[in-house]
N, C-alpha and C. Protein backbone atom coordinates (compact mmCIF):
# COMPACT_ATOMS: atom_id res chain seq x y z
N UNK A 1 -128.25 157.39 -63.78
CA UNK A 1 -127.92 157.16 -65.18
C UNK A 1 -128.23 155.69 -65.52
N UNK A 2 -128.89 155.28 -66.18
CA UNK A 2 -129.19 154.39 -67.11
C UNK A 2 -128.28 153.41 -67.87
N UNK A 3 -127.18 153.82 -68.85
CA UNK A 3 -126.76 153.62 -69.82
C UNK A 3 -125.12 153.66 -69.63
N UNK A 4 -123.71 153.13 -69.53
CA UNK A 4 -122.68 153.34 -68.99
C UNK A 4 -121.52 152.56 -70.32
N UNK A 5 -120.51 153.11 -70.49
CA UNK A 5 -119.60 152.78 -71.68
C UNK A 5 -118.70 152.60 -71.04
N UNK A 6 -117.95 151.21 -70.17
CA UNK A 6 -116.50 150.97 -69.65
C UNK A 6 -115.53 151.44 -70.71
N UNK A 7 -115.79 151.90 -71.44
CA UNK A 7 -114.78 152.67 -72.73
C UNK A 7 -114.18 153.70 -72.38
N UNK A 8 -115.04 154.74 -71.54
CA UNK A 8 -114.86 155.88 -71.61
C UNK A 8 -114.43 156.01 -69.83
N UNK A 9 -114.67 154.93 -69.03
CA UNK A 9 -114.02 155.00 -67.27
C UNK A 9 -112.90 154.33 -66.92
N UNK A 10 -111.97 155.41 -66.61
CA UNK A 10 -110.68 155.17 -66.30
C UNK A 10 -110.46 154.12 -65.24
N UNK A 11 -109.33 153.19 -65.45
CA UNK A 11 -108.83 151.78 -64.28
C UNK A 11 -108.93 152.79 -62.81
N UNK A 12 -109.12 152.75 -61.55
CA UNK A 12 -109.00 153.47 -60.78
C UNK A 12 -108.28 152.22 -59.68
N UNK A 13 -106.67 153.08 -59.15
CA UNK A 13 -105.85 152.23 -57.78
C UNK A 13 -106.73 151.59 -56.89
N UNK A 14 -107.23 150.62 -56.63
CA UNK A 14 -107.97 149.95 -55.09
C UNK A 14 -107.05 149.57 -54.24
N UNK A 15 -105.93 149.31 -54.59
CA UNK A 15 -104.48 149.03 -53.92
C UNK A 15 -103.12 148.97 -54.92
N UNK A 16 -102.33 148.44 -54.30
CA UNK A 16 -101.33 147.95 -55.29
C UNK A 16 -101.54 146.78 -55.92
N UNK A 17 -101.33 147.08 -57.19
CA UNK A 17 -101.17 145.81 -58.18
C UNK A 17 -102.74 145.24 -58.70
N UNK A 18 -103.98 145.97 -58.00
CA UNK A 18 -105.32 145.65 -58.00
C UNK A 18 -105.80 147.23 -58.57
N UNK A 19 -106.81 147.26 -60.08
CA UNK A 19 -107.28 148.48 -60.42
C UNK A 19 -108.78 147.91 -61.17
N UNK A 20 -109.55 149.40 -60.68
CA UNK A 20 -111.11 148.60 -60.78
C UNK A 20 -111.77 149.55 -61.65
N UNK A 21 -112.68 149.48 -62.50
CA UNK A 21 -113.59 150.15 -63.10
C UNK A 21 -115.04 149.83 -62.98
N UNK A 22 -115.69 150.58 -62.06
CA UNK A 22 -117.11 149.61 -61.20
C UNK A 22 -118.11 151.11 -61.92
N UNK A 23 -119.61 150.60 -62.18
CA UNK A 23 -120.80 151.04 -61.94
C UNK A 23 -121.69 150.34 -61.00
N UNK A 24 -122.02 151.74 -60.61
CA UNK A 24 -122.52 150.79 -58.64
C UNK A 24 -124.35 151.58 -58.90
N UNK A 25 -125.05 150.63 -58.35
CA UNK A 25 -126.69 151.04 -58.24
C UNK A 25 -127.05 150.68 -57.15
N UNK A 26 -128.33 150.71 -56.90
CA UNK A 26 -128.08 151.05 -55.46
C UNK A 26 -128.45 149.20 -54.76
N UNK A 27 -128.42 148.42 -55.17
CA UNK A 27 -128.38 147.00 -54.90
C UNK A 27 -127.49 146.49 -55.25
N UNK A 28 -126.82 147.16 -56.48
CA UNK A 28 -125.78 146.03 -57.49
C UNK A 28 -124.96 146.78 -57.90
N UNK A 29 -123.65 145.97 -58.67
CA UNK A 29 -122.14 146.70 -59.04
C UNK A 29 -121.87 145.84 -59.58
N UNK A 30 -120.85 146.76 -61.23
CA UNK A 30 -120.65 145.68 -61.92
C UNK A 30 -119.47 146.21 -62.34
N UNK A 31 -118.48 145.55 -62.24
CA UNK A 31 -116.86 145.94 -61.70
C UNK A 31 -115.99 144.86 -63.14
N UNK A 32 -115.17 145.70 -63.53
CA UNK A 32 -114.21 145.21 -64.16
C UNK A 32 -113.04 145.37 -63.29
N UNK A 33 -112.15 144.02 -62.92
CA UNK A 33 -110.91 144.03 -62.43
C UNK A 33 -109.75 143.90 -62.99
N UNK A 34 -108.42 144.97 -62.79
CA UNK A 34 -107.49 144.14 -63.06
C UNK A 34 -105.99 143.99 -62.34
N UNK A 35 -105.53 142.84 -62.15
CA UNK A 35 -104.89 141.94 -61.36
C UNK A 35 -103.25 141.80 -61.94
N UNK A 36 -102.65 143.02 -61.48
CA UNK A 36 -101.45 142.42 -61.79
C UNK A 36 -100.96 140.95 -61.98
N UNK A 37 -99.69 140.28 -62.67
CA UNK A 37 -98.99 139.09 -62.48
C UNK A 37 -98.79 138.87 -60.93
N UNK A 38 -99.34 138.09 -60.54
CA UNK A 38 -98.49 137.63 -59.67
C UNK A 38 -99.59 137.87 -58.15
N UNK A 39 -100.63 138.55 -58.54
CA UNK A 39 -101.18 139.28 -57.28
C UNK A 39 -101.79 138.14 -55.97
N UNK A 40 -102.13 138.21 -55.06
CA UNK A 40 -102.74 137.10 -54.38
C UNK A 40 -103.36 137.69 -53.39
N UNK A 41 -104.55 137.45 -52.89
CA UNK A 41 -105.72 138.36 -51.88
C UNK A 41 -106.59 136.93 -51.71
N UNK A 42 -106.97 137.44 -50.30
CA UNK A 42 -108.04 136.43 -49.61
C UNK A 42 -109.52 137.13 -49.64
N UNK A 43 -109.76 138.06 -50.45
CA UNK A 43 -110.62 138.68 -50.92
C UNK A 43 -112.33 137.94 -50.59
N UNK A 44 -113.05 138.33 -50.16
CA UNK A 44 -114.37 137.24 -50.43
C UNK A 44 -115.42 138.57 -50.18
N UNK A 45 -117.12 137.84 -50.35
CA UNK A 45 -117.97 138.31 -50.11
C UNK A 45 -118.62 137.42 -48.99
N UNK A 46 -119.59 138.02 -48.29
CA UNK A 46 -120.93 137.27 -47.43
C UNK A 46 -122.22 136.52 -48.49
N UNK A 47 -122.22 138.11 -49.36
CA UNK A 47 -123.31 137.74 -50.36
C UNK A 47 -122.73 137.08 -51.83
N UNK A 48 -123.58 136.84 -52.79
CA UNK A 48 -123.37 136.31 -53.99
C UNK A 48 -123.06 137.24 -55.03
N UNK A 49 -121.96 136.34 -55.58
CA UNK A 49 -121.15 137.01 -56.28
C UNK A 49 -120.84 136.12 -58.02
N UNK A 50 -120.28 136.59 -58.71
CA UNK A 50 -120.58 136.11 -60.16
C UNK A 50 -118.98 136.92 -60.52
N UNK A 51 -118.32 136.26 -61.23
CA UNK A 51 -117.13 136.95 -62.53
C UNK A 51 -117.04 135.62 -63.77
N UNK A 52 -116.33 136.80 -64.46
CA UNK A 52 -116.24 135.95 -66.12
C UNK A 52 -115.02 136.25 -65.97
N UNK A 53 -114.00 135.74 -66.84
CA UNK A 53 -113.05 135.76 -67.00
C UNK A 53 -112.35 136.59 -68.24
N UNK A 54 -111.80 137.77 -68.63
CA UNK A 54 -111.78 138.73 -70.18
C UNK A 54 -110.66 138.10 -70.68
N UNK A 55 -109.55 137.83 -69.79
CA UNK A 55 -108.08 137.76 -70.47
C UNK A 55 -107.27 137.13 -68.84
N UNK A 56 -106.03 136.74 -69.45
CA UNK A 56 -105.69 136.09 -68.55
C UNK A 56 -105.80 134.91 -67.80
N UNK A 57 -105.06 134.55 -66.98
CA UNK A 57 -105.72 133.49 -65.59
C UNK A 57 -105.94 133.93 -64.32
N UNK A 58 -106.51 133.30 -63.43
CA UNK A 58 -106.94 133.47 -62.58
C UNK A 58 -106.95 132.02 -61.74
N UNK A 59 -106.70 132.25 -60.31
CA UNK A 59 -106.69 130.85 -59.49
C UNK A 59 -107.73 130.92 -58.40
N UNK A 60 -108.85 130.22 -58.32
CA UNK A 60 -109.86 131.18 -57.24
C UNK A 60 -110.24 129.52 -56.14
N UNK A 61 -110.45 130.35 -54.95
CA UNK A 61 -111.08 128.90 -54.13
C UNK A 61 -112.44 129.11 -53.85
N UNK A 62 -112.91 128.20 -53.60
CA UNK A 62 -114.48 128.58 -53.22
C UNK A 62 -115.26 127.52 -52.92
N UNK A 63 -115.59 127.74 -51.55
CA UNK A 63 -115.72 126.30 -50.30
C UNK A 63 -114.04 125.83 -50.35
N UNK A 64 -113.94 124.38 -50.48
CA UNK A 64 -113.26 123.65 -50.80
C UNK A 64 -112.30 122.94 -52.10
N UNK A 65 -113.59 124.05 -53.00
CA UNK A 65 -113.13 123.24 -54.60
C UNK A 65 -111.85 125.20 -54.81
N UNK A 66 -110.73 124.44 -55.43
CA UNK A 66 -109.71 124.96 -56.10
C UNK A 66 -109.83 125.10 -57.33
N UNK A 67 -109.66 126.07 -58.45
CA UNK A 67 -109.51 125.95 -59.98
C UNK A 67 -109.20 127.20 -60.57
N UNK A 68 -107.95 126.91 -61.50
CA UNK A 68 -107.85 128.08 -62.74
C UNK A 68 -108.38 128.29 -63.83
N UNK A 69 -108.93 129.28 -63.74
CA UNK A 69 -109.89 129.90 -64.41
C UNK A 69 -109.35 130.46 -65.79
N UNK A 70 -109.63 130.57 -67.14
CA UNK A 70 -109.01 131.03 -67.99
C UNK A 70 -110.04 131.73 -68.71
N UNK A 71 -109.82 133.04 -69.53
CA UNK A 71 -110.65 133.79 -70.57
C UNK A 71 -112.01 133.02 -70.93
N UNK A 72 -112.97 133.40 -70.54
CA UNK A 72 -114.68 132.77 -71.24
C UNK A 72 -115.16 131.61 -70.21
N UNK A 73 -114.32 131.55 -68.97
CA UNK A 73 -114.94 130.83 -67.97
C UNK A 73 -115.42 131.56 -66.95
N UNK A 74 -116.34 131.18 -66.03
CA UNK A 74 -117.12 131.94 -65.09
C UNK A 74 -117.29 131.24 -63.48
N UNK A 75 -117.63 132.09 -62.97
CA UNK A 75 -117.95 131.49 -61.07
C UNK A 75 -118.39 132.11 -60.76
């Protein structure tokens, strides 16, 4: 499929307090997260990775540098 409406795909459990709405191809995935209050994960990739920020904050590390992230910022 071509063409995909996050409108119409339900949050789906990945754990507690963590719910994802992903379209996956066969190189790439493009995932909406969402992050309960309060949540905290050591989460990472090997490969390169990219998020924007919709709503909320967010506290992310990466290398060495620390920063909260707020709505319309990116990493």
């Amino acid at each position: 499929m071509a063409f995909y409406n996050f409108n119409n795909l339900d949050f789906k459990k990945k754990r507690d307090r963590v719910y994802l709405k992903s379209i996956t191809g066969e190189k790439l995935q493009l995932t909406i997260m969402k992050l309960l209050p309060g949540e905290v994960t050591d989460h990472s990739h090997e490969h390169e990775q990219m998020g924007y920020i919709l709503s909320g904050q967010v506290e992310l590390t990466i290398g060495n540098e620390k920063k909260t992230l707020i709505p319309g910022e990116g990493y």
